[in-house]
Protein backbone atom coordinates (compact mmCIF):
# COMPACT_ATOMS: atom_id res chain seq x y z
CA UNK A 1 -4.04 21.10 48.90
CA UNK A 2 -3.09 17.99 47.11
CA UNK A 3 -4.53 16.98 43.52
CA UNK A 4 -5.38 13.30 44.14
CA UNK A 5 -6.81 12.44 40.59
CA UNK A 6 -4.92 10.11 38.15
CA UNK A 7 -5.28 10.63 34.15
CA UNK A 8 -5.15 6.65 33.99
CA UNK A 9 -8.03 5.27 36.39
CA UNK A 10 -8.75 1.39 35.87
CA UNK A 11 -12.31 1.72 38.42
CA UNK A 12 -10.47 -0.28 41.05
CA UNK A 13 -11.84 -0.53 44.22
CA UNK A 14 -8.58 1.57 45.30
CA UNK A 15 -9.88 4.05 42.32
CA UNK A 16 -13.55 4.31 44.00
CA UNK A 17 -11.82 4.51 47.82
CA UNK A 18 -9.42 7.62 46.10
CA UNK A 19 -12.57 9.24 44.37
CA UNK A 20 -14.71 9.04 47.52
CA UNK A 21 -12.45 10.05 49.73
CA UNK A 22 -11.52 13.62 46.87
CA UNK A 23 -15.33 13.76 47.00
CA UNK A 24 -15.37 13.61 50.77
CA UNK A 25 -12.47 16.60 50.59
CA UNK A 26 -15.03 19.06 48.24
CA UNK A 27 -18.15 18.41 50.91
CA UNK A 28 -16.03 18.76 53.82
CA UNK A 29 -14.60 22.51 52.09
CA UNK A 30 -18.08 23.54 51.30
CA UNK A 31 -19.18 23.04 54.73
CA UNK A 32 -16.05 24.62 56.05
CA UNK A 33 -17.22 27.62 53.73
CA UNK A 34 -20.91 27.64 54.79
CA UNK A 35 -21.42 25.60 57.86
CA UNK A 36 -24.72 25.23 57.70
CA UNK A 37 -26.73 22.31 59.37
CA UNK A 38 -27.80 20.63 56.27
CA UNK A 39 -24.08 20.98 54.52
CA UNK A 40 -22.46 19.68 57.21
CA UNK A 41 -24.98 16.87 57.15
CA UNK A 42 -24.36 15.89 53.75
CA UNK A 43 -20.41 16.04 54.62
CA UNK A 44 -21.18 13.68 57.33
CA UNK A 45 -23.27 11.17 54.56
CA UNK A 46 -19.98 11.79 52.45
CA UNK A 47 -17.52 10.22 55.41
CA UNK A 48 -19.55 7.56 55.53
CA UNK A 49 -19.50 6.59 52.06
CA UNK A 50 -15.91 7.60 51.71
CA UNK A 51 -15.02 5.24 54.99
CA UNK A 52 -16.72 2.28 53.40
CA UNK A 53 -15.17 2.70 49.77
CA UNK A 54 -11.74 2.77 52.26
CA UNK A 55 -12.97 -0.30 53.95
CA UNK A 56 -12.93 -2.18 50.75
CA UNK A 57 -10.24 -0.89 48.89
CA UNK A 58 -7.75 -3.23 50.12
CA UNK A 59 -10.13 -6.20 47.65
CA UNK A 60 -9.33 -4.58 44.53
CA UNK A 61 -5.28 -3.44 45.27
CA UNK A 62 -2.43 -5.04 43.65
CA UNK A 63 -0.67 -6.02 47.05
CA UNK A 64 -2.17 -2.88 48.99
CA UNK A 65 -0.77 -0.32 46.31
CA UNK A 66 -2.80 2.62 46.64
CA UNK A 67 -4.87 1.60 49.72
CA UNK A 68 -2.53 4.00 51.98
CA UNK A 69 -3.13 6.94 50.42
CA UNK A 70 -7.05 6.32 49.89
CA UNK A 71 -6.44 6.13 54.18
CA UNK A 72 -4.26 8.87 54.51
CA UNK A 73 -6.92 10.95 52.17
CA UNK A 74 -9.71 9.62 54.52
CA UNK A 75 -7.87 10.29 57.69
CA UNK A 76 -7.18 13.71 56.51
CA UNK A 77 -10.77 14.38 56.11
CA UNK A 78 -11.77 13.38 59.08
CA UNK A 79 -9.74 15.37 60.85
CA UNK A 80 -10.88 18.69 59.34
CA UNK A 81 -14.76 17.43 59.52
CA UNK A 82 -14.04 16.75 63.27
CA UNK A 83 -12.62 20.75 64.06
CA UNK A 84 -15.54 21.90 61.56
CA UNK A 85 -17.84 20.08 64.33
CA UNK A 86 -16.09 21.27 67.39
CA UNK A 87 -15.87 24.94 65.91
CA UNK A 88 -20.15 24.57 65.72
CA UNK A 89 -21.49 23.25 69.07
């Protein structure tokens, strides 16, 4: 796993698109670890906070710096919170 966090963080919108998308990473492991309804649930609330922070990242970037890897972090994500749904139908 990669360690996303920055010892300098300036509260960018990039900043907030990074931190939603490391907080999206933690609720989409604990539901990997217990899949229950409800966790799942709130791992779904956290992609779509985490998507929206994405969405406006690009507003507070110095010419896009940091916006792809808020994306790639988000895209990521998705993926595994896409298998954890497959894996429980």
């Amino acid at each position: 796993m990669r360690h996303y966090e920055s010892s300098m963080r300036s509260n960018s919108t990039v900043d907030q698109a990074e931190d939603a998308a490391a907080k999206l990473h933690n609720a989409v492991s604990q539901a990997m670890s217990h899949p229950t309804e409800q966790v799942i649930e709130q791992a779904e609330n956290s992609l779509k906070h985490a998507e929206q922070a994405v969405r406006h990242a690009p507003e507070g970037s110095v010419q896009g710096h940091g916006v792809d890897l808020a994306e790639e972090m988000l895209a990521t994500e998705k993926e595994r919170l896409a298998s954890l749904s497959k894996q429980n139908r």
